[in-house]
Protein backbone atom coordinates (compact mmCIF):
# COMPACT_ATOMS: atom_id res chain seq x y z
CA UNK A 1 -31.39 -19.07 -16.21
CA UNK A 2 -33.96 -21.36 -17.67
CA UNK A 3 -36.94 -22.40 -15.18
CA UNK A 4 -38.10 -26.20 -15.16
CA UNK A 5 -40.54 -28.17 -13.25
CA UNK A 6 -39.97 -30.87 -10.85
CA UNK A 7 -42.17 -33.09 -12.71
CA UNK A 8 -41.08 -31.98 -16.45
CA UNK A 9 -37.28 -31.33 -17.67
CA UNK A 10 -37.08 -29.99 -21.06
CA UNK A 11 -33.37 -28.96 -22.78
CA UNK A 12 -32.61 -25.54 -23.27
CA UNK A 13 -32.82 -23.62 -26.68
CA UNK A 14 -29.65 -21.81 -28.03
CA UNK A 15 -30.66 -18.64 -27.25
CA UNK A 16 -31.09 -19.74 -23.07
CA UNK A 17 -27.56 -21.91 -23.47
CA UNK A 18 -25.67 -19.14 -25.03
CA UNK A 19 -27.35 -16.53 -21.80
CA UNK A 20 -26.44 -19.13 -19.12
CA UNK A 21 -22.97 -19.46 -20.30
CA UNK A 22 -22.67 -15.69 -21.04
CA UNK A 23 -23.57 -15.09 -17.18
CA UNK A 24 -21.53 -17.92 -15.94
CA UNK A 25 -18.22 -16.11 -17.63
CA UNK A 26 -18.48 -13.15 -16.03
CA UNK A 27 -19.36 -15.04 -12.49
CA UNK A 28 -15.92 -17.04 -13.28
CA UNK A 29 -14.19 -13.58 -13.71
CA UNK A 30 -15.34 -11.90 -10.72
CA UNK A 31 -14.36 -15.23 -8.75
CA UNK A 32 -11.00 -15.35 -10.46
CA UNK A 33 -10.95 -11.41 -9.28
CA UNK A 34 -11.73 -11.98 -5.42
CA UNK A 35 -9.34 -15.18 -5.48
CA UNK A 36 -6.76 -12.83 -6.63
CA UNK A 37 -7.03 -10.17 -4.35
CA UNK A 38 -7.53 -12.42 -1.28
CA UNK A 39 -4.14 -14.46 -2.26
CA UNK A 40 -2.39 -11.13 -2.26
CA UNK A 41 -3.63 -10.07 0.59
CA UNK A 42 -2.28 -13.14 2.39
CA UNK A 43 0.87 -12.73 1.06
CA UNK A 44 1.44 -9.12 1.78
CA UNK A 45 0.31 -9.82 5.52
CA UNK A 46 2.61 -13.08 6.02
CA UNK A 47 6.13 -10.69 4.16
CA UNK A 48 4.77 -7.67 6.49
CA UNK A 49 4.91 -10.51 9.78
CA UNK A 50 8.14 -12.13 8.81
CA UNK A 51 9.57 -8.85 8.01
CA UNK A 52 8.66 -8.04 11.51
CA UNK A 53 10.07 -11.46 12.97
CA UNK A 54 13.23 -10.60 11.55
CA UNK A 55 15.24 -8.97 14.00
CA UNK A 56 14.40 -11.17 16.68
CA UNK A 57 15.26 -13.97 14.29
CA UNK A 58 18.86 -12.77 13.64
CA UNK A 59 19.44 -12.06 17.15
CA UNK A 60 18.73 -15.54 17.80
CA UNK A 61 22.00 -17.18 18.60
CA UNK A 62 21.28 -20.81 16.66
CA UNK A 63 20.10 -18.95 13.52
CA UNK A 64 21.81 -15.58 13.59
């Protein structure tokens, strides 16, 4: 990523924009990667705990 003084800003050449959004692609796909795995993981743990609930949910006499 280009470096820039506090006291002096200057814009980026092609070559440094093209890098930064090169980098910034794969950082959005590794995100996109651990989002994906983490939302499964949620759901396979909440169907494992209802399927677990179940019984005791049928056996209730207002539901079952």
């Amino acid at each position: 990523m280009p470096k820039v003084s506090k006291d002096k800003g200057s814009a980026w050449n092609a070559r440094e924009a093209i890098t930064f959004l090169r980098s910034a692609r794969a950082h959005r796909l590794y995100a996109a990667g651990v989002l994906v795995l983490v939302i499964h993981t949620l759901w396979a743990t909440a169907r494992t705990e209802a399927a677990a609930m179940l019984p005791e949910l049928l056996e209730d006499p207002l539901i079952g």
